[in-house]
Protein backbone atom coordinates (compact mmCIF):
# COMPACT_ATOMS: atom_id res chain seq x y z
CA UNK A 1 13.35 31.63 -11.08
CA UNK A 2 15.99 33.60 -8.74
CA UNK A 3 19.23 31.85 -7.66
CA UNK A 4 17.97 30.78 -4.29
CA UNK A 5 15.13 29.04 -5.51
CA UNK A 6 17.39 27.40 -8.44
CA UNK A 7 20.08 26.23 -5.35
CA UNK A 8 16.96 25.04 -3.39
CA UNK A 9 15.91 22.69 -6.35
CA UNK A 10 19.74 21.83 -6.60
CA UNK A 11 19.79 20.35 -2.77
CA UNK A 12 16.71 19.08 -3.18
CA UNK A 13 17.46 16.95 -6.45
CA UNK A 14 21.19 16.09 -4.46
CA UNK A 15 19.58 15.25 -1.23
CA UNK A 16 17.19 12.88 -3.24
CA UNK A 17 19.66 10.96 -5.01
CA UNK A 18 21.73 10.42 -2.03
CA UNK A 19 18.78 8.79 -0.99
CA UNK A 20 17.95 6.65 -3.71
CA UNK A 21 21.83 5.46 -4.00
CA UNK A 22 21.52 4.55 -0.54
CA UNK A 23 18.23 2.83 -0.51
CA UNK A 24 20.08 1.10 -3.87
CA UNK A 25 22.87 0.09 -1.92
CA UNK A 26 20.73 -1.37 1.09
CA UNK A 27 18.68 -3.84 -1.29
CA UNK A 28 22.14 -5.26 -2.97
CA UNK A 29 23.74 -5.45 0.18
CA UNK A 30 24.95 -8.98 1.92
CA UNK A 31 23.88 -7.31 5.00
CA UNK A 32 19.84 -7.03 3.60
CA UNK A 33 20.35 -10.35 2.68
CA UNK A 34 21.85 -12.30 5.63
CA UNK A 35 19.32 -10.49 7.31
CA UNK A 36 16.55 -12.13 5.60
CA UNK A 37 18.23 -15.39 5.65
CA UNK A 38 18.10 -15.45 9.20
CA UNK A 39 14.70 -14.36 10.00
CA UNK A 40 13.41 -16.70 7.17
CA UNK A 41 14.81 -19.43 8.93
CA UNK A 42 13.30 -18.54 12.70
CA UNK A 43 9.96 -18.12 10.93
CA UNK A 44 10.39 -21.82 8.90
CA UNK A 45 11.90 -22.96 12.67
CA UNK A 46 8.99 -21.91 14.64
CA UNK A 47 6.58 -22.85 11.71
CA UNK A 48 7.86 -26.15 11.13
CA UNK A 49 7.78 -26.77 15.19
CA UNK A 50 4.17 -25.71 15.73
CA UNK A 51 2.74 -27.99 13.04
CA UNK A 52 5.15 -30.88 13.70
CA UNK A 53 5.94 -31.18 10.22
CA UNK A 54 9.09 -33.14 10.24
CA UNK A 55 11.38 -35.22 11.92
CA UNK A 56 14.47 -32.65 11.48
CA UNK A 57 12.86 -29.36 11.64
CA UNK A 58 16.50 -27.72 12.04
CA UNK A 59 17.77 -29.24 8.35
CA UNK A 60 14.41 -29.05 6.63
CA UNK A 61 13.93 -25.44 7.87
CA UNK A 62 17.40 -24.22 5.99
CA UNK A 63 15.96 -25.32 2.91
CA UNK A 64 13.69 -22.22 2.18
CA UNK A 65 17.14 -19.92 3.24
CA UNK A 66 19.10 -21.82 0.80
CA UNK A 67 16.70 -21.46 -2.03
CA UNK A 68 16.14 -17.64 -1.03
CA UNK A 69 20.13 -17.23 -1.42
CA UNK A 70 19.87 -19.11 -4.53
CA UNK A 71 17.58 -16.96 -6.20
CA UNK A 72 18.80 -13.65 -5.04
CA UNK A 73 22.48 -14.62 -6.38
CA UNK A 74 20.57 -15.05 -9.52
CA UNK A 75 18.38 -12.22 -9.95
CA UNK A 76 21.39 -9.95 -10.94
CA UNK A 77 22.23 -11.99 -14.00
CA UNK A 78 18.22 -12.32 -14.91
CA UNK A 79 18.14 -8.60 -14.17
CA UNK A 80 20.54 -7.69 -16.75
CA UNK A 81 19.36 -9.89 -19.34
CA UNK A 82 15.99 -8.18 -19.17
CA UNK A 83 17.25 -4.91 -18.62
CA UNK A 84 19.52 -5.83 -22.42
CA UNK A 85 16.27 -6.56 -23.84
CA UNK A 86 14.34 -3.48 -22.62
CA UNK A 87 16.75 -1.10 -23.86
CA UNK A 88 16.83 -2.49 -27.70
């Protein structure tokens, strides 16, 4: 393999990981996740509205956001627990 082809694999491999850390980033970030709170909660909104479901669709519709939150705040801790027991 001649140098140029060697630093063409080497920009290659850099260019990918700068992508990966950045996709990384973007699926930890509050950002991603405030994101997803919001349109989870127009979706419940317009959901709970068309069906008529409840009396307070504005309170009953945060309810799915909340437990969304919830379990993303979690998943880190549950993460490295099973990543501890995959590595043994």
């Amino acid at each position: 393999m001649d140098n140029r082809k060697i630093e063409t694999e080497i920009r290659n491999i850099k260019a990918r990981n700068a992508k990966v850390e950045l996709d990384k980033a973007w699926e930890t970030s509050w950002t991603r996740r405030l994101c997803i709170c919001v349109m989870t909660y127009i979706v419940v909104l317009i959901y709970s509205f068309t069906i008529e479901a409840v009396s307070n669709v504005f309170l009953s519709s945060i309810v799915p956001v909340i437990g969304f939150t919830l379990s993303t705040l979690s998943l880190g801790w549950v993460r490295k627990v099973w990543e501890s027991k995959i590595k043994k």
